[in-house]
C-alpha atoms as a PDB file:
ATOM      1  CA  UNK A   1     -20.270  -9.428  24.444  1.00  0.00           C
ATOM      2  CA  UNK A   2     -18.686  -5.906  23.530  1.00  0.00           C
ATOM      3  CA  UNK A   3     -15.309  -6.134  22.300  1.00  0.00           C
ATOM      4  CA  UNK A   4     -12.726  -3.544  24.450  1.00  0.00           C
ATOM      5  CA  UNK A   5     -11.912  -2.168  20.410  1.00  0.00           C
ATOM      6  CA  UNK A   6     -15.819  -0.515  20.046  1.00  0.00           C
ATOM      7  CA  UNK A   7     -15.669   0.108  23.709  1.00  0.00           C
ATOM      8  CA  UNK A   8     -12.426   2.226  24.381  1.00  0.00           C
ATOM      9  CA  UNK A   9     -12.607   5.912  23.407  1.00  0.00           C
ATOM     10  CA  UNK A  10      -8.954   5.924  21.476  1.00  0.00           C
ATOM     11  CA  UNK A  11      -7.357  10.041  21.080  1.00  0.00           C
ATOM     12  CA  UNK A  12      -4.248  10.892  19.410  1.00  0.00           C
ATOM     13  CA  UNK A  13      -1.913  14.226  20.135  1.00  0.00           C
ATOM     14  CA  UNK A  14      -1.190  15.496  16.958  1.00  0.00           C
ATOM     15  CA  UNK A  15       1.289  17.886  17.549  1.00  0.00           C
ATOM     16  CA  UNK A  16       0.240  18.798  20.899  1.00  0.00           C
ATOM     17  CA  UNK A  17      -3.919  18.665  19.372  1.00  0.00           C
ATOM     18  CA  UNK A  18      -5.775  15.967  20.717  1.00  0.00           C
ATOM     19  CA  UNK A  19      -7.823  14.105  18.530  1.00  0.00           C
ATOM     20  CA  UNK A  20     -10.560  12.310  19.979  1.00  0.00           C
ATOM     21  CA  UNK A  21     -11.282   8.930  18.002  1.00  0.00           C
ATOM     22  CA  UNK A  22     -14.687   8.065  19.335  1.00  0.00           C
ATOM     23  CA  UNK A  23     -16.779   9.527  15.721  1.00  0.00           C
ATOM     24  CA  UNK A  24     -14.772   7.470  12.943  1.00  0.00           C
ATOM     25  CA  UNK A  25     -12.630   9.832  11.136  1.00  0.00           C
ATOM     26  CA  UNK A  26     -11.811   9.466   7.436  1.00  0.00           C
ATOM     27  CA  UNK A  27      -8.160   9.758   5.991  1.00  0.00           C
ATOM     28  CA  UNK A  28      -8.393  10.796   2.339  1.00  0.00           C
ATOM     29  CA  UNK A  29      -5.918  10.053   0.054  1.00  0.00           C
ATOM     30  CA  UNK A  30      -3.647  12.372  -1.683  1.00  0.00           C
ATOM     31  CA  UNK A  31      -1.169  10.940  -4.111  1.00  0.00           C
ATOM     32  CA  UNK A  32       1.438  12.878  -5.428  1.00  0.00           C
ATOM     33  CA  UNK A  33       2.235  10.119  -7.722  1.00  0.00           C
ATOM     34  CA  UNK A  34       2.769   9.625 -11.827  1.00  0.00           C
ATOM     35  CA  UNK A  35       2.254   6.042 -11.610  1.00  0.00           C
ATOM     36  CA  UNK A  36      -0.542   5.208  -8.563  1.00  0.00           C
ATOM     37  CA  UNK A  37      -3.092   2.155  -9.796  1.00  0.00           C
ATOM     38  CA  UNK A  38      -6.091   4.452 -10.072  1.00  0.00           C
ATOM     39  CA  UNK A  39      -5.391   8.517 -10.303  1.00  0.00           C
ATOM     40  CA  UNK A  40      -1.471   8.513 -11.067  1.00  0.00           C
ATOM     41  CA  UNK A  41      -0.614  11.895 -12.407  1.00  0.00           C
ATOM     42  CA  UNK A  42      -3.712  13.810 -11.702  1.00  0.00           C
ATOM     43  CA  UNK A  43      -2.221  15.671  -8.430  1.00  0.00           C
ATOM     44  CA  UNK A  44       1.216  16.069  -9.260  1.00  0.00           C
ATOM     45  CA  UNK A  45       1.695  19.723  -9.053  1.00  0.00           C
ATOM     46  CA  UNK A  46       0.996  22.023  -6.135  1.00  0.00           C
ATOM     47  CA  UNK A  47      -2.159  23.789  -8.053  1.00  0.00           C
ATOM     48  CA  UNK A  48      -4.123  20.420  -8.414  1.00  0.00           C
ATOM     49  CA  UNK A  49      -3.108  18.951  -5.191  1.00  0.00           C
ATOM     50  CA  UNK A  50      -4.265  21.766  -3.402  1.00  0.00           C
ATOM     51  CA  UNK A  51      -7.260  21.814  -5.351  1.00  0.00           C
ATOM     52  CA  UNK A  52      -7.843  18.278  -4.220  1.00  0.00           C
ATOM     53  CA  UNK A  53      -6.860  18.812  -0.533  1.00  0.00           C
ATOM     54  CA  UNK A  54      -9.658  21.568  -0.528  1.00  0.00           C
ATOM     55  CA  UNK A  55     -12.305  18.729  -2.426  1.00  0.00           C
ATOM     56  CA  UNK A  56     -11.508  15.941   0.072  1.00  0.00           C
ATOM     57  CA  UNK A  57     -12.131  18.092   3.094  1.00  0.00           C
ATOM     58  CA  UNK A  58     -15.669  19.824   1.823  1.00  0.00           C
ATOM     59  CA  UNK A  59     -16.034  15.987   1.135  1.00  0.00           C
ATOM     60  CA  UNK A  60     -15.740  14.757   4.535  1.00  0.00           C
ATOM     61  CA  UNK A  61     -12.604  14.083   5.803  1.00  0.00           C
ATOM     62  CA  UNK A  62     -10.211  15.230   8.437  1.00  0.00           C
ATOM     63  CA  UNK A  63      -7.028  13.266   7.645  1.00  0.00           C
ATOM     64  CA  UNK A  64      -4.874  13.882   4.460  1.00  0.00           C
ATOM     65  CA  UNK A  65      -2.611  11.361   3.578  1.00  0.00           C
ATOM     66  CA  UNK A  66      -0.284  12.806   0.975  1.00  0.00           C
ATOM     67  CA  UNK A  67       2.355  10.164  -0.614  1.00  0.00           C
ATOM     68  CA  UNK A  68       4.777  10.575  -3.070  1.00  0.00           C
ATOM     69  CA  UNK A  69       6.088   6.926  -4.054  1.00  0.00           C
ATOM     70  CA  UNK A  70       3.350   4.354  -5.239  1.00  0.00           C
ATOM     71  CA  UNK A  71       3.624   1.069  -3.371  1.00  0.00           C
ATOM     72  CA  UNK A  72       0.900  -0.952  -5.943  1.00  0.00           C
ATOM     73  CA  UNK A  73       3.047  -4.231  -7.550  1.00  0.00           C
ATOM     74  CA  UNK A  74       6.059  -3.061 -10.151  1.00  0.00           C
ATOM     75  CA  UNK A  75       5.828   0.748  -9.104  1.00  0.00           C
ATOM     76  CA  UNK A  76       8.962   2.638  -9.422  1.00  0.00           C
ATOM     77  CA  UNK A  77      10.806   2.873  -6.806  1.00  0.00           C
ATOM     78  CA  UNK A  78      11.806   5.950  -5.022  1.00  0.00           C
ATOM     79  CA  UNK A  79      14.762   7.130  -3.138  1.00  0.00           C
ATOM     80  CA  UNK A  80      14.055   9.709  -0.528  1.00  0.00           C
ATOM     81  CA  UNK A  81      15.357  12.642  -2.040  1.00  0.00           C
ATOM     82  CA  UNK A  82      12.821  12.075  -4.921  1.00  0.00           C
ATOM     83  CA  UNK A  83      10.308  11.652  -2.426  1.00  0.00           C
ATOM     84  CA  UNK A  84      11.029  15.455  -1.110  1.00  0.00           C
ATOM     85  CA  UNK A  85      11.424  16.641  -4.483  1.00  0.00           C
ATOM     86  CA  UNK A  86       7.937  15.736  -5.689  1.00  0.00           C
ATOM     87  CA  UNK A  87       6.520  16.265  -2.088  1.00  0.00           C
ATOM     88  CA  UNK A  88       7.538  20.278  -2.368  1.00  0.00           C
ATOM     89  CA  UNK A  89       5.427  22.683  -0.299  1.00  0.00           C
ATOM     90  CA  UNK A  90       2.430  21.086  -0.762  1.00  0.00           C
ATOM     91  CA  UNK A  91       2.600  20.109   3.064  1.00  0.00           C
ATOM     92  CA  UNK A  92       3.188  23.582   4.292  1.00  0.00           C
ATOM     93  CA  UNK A  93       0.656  25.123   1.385  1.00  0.00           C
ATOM     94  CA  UNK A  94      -1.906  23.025   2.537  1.00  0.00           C
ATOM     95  CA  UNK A  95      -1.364  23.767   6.231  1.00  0.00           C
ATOM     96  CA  UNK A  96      -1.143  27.503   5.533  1.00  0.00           C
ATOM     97  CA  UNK A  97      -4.686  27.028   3.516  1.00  0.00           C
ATOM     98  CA  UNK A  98      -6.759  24.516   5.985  1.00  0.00           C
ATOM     99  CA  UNK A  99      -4.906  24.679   9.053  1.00  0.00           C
ATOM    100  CA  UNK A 100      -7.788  22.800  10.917  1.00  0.00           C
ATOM    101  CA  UNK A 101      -6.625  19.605   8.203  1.00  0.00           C
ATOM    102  CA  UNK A 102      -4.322  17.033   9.775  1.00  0.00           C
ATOM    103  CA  UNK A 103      -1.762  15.868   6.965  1.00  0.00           C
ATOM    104  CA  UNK A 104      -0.204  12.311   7.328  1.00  0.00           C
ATOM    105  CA  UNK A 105       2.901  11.541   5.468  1.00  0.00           C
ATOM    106  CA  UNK A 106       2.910   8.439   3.796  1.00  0.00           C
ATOM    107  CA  UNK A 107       6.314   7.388   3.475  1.00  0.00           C
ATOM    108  CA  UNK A 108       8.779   4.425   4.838  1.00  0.00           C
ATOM    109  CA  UNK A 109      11.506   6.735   4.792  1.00  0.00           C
ATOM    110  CA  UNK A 110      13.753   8.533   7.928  1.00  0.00           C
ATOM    111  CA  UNK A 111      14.785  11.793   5.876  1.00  0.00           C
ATOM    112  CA  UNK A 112      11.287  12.388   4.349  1.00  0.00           C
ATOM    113  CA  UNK A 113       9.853  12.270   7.625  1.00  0.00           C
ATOM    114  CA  UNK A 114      12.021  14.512   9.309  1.00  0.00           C
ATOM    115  CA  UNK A 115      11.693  17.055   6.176  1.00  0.00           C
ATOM    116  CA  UNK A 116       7.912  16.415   6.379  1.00  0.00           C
ATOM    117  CA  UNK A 117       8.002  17.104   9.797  1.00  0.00           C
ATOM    118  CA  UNK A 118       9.585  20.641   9.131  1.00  0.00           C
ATOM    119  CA  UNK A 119       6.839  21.326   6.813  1.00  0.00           C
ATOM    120  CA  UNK A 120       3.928  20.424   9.431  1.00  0.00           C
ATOM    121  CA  UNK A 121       2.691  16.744   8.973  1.00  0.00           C
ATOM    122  CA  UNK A 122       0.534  15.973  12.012  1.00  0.00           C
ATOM    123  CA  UNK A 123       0.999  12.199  11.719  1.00  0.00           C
ATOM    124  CA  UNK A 124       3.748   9.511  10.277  1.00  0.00           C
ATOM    125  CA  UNK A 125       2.184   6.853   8.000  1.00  0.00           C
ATOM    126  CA  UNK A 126       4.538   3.611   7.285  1.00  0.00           C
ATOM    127  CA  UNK A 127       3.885   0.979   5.183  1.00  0.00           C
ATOM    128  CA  UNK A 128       6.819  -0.686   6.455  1.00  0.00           C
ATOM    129  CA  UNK A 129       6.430  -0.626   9.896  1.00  0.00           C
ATOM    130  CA  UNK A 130      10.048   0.488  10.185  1.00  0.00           C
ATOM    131  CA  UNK A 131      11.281  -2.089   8.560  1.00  0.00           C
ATOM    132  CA  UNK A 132      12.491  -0.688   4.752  1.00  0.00           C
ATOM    133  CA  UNK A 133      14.530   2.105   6.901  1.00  0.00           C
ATOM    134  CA  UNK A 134      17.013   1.171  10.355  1.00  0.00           C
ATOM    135  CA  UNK A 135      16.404   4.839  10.903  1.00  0.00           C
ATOM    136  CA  UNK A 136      12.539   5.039  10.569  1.00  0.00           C
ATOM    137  CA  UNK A 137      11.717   4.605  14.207  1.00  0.00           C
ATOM    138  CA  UNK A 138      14.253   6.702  15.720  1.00  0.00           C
ATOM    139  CA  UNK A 139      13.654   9.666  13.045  1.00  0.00           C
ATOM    140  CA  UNK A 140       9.540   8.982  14.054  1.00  0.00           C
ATOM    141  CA  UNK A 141      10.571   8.781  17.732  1.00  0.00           C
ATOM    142  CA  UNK A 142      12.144  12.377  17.694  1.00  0.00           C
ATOM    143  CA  UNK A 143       9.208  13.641  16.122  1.00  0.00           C
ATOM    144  CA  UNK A 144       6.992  12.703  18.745  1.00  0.00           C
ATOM    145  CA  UNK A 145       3.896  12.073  16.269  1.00  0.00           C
ATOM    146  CA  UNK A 146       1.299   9.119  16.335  1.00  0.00           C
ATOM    147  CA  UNK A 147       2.733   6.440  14.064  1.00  0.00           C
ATOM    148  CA  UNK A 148       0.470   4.054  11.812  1.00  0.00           C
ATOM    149  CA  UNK A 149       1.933   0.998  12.165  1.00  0.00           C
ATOM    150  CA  UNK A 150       1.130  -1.500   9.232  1.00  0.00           C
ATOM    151  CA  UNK A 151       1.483  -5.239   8.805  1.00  0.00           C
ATOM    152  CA  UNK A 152       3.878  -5.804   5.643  1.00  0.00           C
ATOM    153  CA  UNK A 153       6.153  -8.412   4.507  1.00  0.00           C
ATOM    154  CA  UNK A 154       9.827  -7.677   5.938  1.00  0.00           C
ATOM    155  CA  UNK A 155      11.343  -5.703   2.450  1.00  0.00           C
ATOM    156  CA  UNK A 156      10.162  -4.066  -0.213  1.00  0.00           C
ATOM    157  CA  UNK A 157      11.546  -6.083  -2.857  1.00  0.00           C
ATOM    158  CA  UNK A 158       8.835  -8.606  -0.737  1.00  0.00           C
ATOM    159  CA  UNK A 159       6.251  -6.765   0.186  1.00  0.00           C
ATOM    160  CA  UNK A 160       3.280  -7.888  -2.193  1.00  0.00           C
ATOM    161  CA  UNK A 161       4.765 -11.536  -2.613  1.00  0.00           C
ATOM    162  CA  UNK A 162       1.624 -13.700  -1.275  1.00  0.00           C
ATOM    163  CA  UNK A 163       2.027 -15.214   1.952  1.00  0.00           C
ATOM    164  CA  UNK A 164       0.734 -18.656   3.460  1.00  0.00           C
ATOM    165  CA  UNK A 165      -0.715 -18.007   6.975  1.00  0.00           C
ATOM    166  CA  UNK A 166      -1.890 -20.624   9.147  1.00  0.00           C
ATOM    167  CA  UNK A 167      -3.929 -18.551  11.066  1.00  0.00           C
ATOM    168  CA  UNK A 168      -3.687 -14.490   9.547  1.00  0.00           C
ATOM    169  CA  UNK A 169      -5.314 -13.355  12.635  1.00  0.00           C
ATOM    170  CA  UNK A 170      -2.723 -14.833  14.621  1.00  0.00           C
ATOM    171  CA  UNK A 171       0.162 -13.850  12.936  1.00  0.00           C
ATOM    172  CA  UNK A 172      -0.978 -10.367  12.301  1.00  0.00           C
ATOM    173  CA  UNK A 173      -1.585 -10.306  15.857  1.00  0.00           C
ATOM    174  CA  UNK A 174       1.639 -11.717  16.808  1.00  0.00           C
ATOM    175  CA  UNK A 175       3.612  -8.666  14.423  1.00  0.00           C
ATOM    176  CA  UNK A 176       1.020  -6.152  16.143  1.00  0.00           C
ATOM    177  CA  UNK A 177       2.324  -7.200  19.880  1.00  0.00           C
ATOM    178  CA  UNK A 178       6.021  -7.503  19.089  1.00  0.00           C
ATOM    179  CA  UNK A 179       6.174  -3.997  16.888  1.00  0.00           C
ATOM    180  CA  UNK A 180       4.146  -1.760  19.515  1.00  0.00           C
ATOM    181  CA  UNK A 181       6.384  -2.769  21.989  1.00  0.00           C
ATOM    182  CA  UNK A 182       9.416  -2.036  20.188  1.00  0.00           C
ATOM    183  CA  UNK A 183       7.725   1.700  19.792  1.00  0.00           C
ATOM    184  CA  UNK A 184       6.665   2.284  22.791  1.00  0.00           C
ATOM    185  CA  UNK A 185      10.305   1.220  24.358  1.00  0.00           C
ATOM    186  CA  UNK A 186      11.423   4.208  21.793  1.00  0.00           C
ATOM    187  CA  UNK A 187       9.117   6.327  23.266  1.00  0.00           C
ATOM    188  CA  UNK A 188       6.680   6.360  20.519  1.00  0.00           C
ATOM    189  CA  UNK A 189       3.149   6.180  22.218  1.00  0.00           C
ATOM    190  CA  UNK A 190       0.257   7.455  19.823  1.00  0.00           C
ATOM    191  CA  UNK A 191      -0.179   4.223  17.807  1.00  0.00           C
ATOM    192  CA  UNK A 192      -2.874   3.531  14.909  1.00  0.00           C
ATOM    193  CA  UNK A 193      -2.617  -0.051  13.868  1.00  0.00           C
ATOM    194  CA  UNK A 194      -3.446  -0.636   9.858  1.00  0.00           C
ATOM    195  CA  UNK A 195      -3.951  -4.914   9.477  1.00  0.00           C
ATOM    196  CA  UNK A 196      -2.114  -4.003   5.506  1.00  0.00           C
ATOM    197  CA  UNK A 197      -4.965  -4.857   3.339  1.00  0.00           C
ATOM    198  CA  UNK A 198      -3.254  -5.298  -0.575  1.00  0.00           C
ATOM    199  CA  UNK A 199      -0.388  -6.203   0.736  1.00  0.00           C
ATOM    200  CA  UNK A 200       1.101 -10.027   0.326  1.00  0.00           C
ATOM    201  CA  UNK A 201      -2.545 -11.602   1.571  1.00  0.00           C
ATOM    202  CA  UNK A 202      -4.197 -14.312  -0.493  1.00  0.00           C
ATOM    203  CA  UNK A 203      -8.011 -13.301  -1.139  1.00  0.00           C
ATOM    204  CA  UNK A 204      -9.403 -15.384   1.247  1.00  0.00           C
ATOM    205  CA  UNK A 205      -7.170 -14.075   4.359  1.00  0.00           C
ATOM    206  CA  UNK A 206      -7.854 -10.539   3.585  1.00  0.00           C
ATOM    207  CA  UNK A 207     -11.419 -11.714   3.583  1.00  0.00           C
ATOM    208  CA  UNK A 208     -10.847 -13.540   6.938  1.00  0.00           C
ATOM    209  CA  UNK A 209      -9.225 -10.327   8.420  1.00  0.00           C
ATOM    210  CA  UNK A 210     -12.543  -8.032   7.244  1.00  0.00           C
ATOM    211  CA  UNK A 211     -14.667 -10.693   9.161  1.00  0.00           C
ATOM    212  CA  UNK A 212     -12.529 -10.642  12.316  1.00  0.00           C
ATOM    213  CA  UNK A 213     -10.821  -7.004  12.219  1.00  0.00           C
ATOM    214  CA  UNK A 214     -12.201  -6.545  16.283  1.00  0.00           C
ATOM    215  CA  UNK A 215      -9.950  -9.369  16.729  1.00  0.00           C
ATOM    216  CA  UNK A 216      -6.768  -7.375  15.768  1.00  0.00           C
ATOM    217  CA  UNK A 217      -4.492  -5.537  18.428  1.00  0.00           C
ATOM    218  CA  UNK A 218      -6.890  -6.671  21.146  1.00  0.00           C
ATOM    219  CA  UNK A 219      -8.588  -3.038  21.254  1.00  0.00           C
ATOM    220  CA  UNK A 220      -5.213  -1.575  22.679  1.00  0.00           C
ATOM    221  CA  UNK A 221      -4.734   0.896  20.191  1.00  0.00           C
ATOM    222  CA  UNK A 222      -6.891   2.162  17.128  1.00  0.00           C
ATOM    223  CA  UNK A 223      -7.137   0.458  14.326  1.00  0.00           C
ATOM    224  CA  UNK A 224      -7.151   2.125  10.622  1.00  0.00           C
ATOM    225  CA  UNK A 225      -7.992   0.388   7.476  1.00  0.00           C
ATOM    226  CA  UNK A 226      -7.237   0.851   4.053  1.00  0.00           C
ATOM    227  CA  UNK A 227      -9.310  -1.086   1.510  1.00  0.00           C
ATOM    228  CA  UNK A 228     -10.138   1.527  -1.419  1.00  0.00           C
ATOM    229  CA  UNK A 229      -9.829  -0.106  -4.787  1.00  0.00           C
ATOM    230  CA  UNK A 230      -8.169  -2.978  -3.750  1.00  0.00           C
ATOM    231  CA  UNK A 231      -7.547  -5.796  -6.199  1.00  0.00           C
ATOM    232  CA  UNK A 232      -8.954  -8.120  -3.721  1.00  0.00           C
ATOM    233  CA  UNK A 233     -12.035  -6.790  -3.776  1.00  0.00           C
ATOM    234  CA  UNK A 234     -12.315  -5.709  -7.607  1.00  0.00           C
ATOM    235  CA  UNK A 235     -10.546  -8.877  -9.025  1.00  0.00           C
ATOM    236  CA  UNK A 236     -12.558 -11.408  -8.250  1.00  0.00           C
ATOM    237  CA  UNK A 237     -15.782  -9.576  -9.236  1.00  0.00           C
ATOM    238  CA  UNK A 238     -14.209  -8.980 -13.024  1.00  0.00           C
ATOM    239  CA  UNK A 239     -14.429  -4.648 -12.144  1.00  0.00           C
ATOM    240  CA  UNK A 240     -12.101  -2.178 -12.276  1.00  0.00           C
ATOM    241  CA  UNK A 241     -11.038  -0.546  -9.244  1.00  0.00           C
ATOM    242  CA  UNK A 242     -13.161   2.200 -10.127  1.00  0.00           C
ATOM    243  CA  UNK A 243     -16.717   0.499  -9.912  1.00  0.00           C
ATOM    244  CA  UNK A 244     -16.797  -1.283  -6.482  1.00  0.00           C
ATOM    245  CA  UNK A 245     -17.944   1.390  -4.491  1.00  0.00           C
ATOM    246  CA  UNK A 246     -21.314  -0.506  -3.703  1.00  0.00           C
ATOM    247  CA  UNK A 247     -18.863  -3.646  -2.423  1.00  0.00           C
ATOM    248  CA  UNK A 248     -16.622  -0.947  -0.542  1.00  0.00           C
ATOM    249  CA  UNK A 249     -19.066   0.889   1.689  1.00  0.00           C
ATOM    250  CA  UNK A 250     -20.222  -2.631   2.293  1.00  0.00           C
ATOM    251  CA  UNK A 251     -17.061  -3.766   3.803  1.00  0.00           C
ATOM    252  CA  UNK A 252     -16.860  -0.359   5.479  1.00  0.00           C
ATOM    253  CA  UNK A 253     -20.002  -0.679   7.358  1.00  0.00           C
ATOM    254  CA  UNK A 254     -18.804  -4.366   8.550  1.00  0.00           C
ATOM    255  CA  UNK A 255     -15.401  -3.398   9.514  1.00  0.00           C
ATOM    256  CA  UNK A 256     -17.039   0.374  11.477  1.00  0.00           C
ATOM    257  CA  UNK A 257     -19.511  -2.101  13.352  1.00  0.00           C
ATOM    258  CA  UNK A 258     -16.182  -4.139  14.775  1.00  0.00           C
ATOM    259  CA  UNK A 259     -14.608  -0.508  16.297  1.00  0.00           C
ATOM    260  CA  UNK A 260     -12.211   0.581  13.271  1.00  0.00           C
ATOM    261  CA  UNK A 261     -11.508   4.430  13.577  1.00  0.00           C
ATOM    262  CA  UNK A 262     -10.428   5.468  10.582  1.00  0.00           C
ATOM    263  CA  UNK A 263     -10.896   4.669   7.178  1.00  0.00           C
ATOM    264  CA  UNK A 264      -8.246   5.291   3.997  1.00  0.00           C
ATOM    265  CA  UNK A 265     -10.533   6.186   1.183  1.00  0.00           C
ATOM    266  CA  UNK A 266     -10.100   8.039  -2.327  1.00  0.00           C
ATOM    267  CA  UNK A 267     -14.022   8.336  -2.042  1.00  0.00           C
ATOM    268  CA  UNK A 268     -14.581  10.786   0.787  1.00  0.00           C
ATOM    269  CA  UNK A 269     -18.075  11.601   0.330  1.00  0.00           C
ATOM    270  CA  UNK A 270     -19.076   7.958  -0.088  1.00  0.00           C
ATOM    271  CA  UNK A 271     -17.062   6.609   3.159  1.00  0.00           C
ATOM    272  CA  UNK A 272     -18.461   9.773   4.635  1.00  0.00           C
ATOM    273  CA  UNK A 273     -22.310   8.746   4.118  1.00  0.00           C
ATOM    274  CA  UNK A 274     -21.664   5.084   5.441  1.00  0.00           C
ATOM    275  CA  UNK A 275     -20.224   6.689   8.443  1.00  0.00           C
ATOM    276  CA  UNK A 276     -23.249   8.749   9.292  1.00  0.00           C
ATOM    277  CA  UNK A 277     -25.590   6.113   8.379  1.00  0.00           C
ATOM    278  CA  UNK A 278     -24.053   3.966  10.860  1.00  0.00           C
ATOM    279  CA  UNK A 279     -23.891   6.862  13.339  1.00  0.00           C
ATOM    280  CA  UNK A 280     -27.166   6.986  13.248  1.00  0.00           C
ATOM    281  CA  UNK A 281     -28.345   3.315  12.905  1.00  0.00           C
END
């Protein structure tokens, strides 16, 4: 039996662009961060960030997702003003030099959106699914971008603290059904549904969720996942987050086959050949 989430052809309007989702598109990441678990510091400055921008696109993907506050366990935490200051004109400079890119902003923050908005973000990113920020949702709202809407413990001083789930696919489900419907009653309609991989989920719930991800959000909406150099993954194999790549494209191919859309990925050109292998398969 097909499942409605490999079935429906998902498209987002990105700033009046529609995006068809029916070819699995990759999101690469972009950090703008000192501290991040695995390449902190290395774009913090407009020159190598653009560099980078320009590397992840010949590599494969059509989604940047630039962020400016780390959200791995005991990063420092960032008000929003910091987040602008680091953030810059990278946005606009990477518009202005691939203005076919579409640039998420990865932030769970009301002013940083509407400031990334003014510099040309396509689509709104939130770890917090609104809840770090009583603005959030309003500020996204006005913007009238597609929202990725991620299951996350309800603070940030909370976030990563593991959870006990009777049934994660339930509960996860459960946050998916009341959340979209508090969007969509704010008028926010392009939604990408992220199941929060890393975040406050034992090992074997996370494993659970990879098995069953055509489960989640009922094929209503597109799902995106985010599982590059995870701890769960690397941990219990004794690597660093730098060697699993093998064990990654693995769990990409298994959570592609179930209808995900788009995948997260520091490794462009590595999600980008498990794609078109299972294009073509």
């Amino acid at each position: 039996m097909n499942h409605p989430s490999k079935t429906i052809s998902h498209s987002l309007n990105c700033n009046g662009k529609l995006i068809c989702l029916e070819i699995p598109k990759i999101m690469g990441i972009l950090n703008l961060t000192p501290d991040s678990f695995s390449d902190g510091g290395q774009f913090n400055d407009e020159k190598s960030a653009l560099q980078q921008a320009e590397k992840l696109l010949r590599d494969g993907a059509s989604i940047i997702d630039i962020g400016a506050q780390s959200t791995r366990p005991k990063a420092e935490f960032l008000s929003s003003d910091e987040e602008i200051g680091r953030i810059g004109k990278v946005i606009s400079k990477i518009k202005g030099e691939f203005p076919e890119v579409l640039v998420s902003l990865d932030t769970f923050y009301a002013e940083t959106v509407k400031f990334g908005f003014d510099e040309g973000i396509d689509i709104v990113n939130d770890i917090s699914g609104g809840q770090f920020d009583e603005e959030m949702l309003d500020a996204v709202a006005e913007t009238k971008l597609p929202y990725i809407l991620m299951h996350v413990n309800s603070s940030y001083q909370t976030m990563h603290e593991k959870t006990f789930f009777a049934d994660i696919i339930v509960t996860v489900n459960q946050y998916f059904s009341k959340k979209t419907d508090e969007l969509l009653k704010k008028g926010i309609k392009d939604i990408i549904l992220d199941p929060g991989f890393g975040f406050g989920k034992a090992v074997e719930d996370q494993m659970k969720m990879m098995d069953e991800v055509e489960f989640l959000g009922f094929g209503n909406f597109p799902l995106l996942v985010g599982i590059s150099r995870k701890s769960f993954i690397y941990k219990p194999l004794g690597k660093s987050p730098l060697d699993i790549n093998e064990e990654t494209q693995k769990f990409h191919r298994t959570i592609l086959q179930q209808g995900t859309k788009i995948l997260r990925v520091h490794d462009v050109a590595e999600a980008k050949k498990t794609i078109d292998h299972f294009l073509n398969n």
